[in-house]
C-alpha atoms as a PDB file:
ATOM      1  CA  UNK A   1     203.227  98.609 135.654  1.00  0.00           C
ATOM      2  CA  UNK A   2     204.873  95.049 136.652  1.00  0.00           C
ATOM      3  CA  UNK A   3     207.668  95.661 134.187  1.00  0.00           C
ATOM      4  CA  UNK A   4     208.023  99.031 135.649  1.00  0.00           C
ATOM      5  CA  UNK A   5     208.013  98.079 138.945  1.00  0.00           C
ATOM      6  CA  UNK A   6     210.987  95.123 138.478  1.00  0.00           C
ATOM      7  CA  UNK A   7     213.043  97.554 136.825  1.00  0.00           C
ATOM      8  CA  UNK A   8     212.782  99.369 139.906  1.00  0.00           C
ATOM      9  CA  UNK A   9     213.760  96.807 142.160  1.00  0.00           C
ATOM     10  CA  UNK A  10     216.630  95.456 140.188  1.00  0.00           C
ATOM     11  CA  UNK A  11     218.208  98.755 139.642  1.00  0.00           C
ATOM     12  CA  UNK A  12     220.338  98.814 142.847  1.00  0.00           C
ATOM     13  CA  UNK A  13     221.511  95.648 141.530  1.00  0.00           C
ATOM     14  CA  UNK A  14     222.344  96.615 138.124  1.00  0.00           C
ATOM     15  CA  UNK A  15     224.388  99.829 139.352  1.00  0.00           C
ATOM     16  CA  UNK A  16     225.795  97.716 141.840  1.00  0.00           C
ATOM     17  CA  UNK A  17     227.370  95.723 139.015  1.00  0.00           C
ATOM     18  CA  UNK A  18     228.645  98.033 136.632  1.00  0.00           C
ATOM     19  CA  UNK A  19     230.592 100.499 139.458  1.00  0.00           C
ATOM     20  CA  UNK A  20     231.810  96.462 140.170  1.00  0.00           C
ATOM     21  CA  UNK A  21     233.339  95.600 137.078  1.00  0.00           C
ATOM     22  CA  UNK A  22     236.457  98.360 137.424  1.00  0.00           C
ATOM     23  CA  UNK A  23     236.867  98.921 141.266  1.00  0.00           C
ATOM     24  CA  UNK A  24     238.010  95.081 140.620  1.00  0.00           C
ATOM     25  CA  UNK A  25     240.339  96.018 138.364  1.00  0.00           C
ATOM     26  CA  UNK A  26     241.458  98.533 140.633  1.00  0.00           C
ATOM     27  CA  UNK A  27     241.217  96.456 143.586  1.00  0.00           C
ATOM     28  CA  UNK A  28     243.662  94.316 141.560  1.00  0.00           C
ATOM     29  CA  UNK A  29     246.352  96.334 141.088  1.00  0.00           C
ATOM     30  CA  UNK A  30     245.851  97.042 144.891  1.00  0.00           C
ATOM     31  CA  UNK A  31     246.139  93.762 146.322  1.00  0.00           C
ATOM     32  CA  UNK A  32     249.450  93.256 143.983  1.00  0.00           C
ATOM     33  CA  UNK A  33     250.672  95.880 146.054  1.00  0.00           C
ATOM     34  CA  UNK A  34     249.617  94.224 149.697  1.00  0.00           C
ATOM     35  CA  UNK A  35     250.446  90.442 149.037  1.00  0.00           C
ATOM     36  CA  UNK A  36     252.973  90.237 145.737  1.00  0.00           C
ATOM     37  CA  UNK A  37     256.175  89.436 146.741  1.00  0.00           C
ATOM     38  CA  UNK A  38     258.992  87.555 145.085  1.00  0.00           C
ATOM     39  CA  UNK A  39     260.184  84.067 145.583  1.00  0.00           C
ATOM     40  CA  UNK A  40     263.735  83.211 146.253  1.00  0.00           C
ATOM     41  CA  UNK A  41     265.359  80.442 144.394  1.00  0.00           C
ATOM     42  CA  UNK A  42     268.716  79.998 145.456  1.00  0.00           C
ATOM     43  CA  UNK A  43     270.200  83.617 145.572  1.00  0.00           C
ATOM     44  CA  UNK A  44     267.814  85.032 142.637  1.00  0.00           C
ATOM     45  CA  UNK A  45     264.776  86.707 142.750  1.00  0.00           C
ATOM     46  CA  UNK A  46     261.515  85.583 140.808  1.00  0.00           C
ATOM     47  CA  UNK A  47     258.213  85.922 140.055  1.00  0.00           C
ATOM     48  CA  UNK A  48     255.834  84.940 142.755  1.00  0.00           C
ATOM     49  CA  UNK A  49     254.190  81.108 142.794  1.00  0.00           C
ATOM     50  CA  UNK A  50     250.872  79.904 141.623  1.00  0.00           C
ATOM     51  CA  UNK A  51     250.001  79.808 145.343  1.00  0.00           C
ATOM     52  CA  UNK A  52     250.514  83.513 146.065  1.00  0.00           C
ATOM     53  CA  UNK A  53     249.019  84.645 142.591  1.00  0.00           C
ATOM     54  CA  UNK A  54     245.887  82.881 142.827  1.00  0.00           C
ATOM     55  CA  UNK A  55     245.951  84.773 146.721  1.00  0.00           C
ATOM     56  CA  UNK A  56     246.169  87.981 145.079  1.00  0.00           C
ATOM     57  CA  UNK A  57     243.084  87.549 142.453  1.00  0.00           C
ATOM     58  CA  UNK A  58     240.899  85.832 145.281  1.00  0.00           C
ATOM     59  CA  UNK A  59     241.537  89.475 147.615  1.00  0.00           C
ATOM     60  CA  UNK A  60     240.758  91.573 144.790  1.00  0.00           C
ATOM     61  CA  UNK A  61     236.965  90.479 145.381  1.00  0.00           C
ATOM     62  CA  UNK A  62     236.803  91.740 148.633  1.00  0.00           C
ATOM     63  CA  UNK A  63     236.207  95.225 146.778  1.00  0.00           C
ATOM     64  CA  UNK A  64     233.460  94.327 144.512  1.00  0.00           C
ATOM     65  CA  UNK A  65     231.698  91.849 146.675  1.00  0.00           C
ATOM     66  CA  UNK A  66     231.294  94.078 149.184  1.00  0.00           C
ATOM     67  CA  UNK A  67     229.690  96.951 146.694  1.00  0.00           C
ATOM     68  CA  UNK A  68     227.539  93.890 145.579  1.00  0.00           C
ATOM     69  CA  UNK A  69     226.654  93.155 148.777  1.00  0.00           C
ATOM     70  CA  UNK A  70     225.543  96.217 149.294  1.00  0.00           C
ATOM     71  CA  UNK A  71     223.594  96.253 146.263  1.00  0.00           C
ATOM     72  CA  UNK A  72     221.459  92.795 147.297  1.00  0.00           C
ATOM     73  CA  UNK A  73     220.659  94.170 150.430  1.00  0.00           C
ATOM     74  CA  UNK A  74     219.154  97.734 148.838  1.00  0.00           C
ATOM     75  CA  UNK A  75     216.729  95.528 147.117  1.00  0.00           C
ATOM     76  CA  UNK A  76     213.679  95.678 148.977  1.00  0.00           C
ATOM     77  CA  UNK A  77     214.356  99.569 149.024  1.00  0.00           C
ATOM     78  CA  UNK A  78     213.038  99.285 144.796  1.00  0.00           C
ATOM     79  CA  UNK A  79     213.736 102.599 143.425  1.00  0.00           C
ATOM     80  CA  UNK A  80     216.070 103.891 146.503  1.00  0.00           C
ATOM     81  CA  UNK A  81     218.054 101.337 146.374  1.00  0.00           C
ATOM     82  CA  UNK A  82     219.935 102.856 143.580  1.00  0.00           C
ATOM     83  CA  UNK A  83     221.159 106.106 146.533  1.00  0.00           C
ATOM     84  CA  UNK A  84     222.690 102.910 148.742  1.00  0.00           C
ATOM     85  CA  UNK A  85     224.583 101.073 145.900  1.00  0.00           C
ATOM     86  CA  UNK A  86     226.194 104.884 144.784  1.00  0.00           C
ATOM     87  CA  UNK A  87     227.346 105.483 148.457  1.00  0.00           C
ATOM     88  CA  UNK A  88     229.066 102.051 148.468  1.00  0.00           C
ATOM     89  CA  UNK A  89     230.527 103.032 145.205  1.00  0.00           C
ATOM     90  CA  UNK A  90     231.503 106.111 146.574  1.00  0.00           C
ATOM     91  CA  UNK A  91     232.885 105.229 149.715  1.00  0.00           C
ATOM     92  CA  UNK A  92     234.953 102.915 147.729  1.00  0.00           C
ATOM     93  CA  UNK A  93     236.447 105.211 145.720  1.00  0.00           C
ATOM     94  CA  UNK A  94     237.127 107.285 148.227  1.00  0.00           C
ATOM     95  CA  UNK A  95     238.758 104.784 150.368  1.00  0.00           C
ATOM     96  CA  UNK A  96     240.716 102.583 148.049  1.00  0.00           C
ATOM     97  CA  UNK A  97     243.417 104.964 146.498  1.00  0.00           C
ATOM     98  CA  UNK A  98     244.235 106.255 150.022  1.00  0.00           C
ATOM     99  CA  UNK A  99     244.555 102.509 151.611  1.00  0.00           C
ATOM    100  CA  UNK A 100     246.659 101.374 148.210  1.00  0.00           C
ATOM    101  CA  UNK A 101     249.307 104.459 148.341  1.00  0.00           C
ATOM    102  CA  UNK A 102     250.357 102.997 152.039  1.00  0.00           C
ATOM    103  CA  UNK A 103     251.608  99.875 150.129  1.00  0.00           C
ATOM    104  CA  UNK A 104     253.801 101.385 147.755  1.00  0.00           C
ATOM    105  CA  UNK A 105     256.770 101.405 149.987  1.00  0.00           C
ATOM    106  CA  UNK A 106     255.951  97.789 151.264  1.00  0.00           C
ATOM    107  CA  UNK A 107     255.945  96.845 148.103  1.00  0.00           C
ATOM    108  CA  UNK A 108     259.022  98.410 146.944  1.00  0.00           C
ATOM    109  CA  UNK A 109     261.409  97.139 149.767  1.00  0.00           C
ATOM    110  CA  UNK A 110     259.822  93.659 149.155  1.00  0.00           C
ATOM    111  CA  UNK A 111     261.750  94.033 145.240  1.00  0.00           C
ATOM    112  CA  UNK A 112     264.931  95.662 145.216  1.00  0.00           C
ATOM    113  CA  UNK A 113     265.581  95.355 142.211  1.00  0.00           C
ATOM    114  CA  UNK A 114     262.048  95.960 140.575  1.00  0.00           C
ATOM    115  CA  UNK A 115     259.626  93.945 139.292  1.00  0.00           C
ATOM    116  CA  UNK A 116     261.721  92.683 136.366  1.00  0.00           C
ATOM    117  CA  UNK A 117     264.964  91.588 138.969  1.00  0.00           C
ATOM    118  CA  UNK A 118     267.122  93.632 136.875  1.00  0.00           C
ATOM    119  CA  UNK A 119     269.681  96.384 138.225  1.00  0.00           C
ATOM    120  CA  UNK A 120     268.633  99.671 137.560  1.00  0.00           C
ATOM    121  CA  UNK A 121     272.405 100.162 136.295  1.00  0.00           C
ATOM    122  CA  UNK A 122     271.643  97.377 134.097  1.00  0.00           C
ATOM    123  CA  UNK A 123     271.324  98.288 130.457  1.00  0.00           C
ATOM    124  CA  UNK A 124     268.991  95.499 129.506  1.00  0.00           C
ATOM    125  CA  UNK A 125     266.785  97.024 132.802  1.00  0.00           C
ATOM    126  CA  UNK A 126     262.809  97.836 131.899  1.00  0.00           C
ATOM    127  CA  UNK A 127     261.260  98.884 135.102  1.00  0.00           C
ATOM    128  CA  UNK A 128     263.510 100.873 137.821  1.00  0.00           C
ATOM    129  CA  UNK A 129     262.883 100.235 141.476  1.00  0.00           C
ATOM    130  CA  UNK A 130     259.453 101.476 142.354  1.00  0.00           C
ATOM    131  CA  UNK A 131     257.937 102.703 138.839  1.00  0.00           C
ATOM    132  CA  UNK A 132     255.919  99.992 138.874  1.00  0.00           C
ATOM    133  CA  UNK A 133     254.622 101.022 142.251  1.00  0.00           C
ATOM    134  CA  UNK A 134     253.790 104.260 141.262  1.00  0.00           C
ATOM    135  CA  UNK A 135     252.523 103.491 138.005  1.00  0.00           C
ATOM    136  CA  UNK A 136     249.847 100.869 139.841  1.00  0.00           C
ATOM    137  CA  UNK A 137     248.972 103.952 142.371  1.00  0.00           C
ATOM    138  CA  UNK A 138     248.256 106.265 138.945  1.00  0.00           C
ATOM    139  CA  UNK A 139     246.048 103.861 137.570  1.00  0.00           C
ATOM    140  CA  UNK A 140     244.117 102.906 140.508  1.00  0.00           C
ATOM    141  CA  UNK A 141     243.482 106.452 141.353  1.00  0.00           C
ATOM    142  CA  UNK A 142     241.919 107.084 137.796  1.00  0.00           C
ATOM    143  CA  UNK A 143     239.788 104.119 138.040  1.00  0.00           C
ATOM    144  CA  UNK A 144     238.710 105.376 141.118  1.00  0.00           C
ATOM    145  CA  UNK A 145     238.201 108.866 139.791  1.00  0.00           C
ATOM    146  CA  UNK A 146     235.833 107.292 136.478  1.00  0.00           C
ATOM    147  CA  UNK A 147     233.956 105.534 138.909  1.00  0.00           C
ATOM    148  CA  UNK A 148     233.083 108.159 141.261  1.00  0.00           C
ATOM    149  CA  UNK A 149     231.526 109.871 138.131  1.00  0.00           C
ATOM    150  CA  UNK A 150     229.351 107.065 137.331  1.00  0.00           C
ATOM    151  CA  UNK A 151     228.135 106.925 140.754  1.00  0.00           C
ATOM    152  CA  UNK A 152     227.744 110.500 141.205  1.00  0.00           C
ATOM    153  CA  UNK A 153     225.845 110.571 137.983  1.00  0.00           C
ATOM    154  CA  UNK A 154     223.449 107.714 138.815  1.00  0.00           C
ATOM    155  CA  UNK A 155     222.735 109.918 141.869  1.00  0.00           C
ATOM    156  CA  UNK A 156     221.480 113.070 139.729  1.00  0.00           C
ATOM    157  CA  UNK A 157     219.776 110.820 137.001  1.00  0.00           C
ATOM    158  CA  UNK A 158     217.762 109.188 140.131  1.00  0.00           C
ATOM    159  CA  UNK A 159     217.096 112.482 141.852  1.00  0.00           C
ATOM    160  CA  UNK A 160     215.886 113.847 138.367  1.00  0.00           C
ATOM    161  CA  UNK A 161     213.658 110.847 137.664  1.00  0.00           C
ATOM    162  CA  UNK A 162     212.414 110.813 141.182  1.00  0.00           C
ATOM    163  CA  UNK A 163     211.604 114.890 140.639  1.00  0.00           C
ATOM    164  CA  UNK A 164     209.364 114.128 137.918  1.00  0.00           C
ATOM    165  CA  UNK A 165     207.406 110.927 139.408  1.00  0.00           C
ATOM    166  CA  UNK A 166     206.591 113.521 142.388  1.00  0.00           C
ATOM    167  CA  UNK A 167     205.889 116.798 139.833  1.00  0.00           C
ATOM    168  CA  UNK A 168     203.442 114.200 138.217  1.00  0.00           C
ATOM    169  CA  UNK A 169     204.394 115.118 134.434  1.00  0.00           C
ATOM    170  CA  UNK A 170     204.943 111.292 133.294  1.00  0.00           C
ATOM    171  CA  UNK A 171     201.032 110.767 133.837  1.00  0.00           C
ATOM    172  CA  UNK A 172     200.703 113.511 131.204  1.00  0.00           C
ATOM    173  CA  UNK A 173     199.148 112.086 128.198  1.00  0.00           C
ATOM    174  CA  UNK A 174     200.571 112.202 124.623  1.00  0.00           C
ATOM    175  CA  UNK A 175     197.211 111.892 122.792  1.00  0.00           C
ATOM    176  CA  UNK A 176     193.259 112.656 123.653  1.00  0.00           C
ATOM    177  CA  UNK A 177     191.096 109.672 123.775  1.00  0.00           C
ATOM    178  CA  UNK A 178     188.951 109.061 121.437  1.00  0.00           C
ATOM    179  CA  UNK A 179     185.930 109.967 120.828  1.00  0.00           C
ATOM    180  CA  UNK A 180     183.549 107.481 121.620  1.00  0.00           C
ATOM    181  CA  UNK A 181     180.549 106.227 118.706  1.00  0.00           C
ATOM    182  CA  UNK A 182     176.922 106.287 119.843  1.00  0.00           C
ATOM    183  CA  UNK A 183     175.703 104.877 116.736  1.00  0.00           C
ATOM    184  CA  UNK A 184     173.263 107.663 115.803  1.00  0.00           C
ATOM    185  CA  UNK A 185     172.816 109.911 112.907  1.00  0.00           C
ATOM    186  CA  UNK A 186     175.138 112.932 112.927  1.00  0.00           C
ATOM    187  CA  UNK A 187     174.529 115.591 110.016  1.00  0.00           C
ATOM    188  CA  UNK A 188     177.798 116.810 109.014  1.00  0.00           C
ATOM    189  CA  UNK A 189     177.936 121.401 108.850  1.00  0.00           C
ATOM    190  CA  UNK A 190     178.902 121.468 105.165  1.00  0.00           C
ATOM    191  CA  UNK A 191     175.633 119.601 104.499  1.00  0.00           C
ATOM    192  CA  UNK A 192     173.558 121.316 106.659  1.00  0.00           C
ATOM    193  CA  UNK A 193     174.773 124.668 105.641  1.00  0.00           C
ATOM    194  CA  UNK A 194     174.330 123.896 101.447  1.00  0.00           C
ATOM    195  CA  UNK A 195     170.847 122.302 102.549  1.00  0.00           C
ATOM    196  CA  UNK A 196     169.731 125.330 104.503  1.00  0.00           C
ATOM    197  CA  UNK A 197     171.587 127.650 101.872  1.00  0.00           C
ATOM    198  CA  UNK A 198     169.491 126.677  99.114  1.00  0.00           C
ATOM    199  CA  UNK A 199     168.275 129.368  98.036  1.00  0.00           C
ATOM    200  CA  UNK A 200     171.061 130.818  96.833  1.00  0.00           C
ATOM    201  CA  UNK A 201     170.945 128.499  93.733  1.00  0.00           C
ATOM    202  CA  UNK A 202     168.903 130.524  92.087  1.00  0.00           C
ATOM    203  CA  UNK A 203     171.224 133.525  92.263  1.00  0.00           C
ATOM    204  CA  UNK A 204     174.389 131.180  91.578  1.00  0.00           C
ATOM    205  CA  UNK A 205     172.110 129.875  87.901  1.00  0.00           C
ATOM    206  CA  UNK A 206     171.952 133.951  87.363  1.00  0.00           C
ATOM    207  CA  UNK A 207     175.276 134.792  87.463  1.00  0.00           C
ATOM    208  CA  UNK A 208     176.513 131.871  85.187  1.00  0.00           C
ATOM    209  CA  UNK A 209     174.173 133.025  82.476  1.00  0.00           C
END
């Protein structure tokens, strides 16, 4: 029953978690498209500095800490808890792709020339101006759209489970006890019936002669 019950109250934490693990990943991709930007040296275009990168991972925690947040707090809730970490999930998921397509065209203006500072008349170019944009947009919005099953699916499992808790049918046992041993003489019905059918032996001795 103890085991039972910290399963219980851990298991807004441990959905919490898992619908964390790729709305950072998506978050990721987001903040690229908020705060990247390149850095001029001289008249050329490049990559963005350490400074700016390491500003890009630190916002794409903002996401998950917040669903984890929410997942902490939903632990005095035990078993409910799970219904508070799926609607952070959820609102997440919901939110996220809509707030990230509004940065595309920031983004884009901020590189002219795409994210590999090539000309897109350039035969040696790789990424045209804003298919990198679009590409990030794509993949966040699938992210989003695996996560929303999870949580959506943790939802019916905990609905189902919480069904049948109520219905009673887990208190249902497997096996009947057993039977319990007084200690006194029991005469078993094969003997009693050959003992109080004896006297058919004589008939039996008959018919073998």
């Amino acid at each position: 029953m103890r085991r039972r019950l910290r399963i219980e109250t851990k298991s807004s934490l441990a959905l919490a978690a898992l619908l964390a693990v790729p709305l950072y990943f998506a978050a990721l991709l987001a903040s690229s498209l908020a705060l990247d930007k390149p850095r001029l040296v001289g008249t050329h275009e490049q990559a963005a500095s350490g400074g700016a990168e390491a500003k890009i991972w630190l916002a794409a925690l903002i996401v998950p800490a917040i669903v984890l947040a929410v997942g902490v707090a939903a632990l005095p809730l035990r078993r409910f808890g799970v219904y508070a970490s799926a609607a952070a999930g959820i609102v997440v998921c919901l939110v996220l792709p809509s707030v990230s397509h509004g940065w595309i065209g920031r983004h884009t203006r901020r590189f002219p020339l795409g994210v590999d500072f090539i000309k897109d008349s350039d035969p040696s170019n790789l990424s045209s101006r804003g298919e990198w944009e679009h590409a990030a947009q794509d993949t966040i919005t699938s992210i989003c759209h695996w996560t929303l099953v999870i949580a959506v699916g943790a939802v019916v499992v905990a609905v189902l489970l919480e069904i049948r808790r109520r219905t009673g049918r887990e208190n249902i046992l497997t096996e009947p006890a057993p039977a319990a041993i007084t200690g006194e003489g029991e005469v078993s019905p094969v003997v009693g019936t050959v003992t109080g059918g004896s006297r058919l032996l004589p008939l039996a001795f008959w018919r073998r002669r």
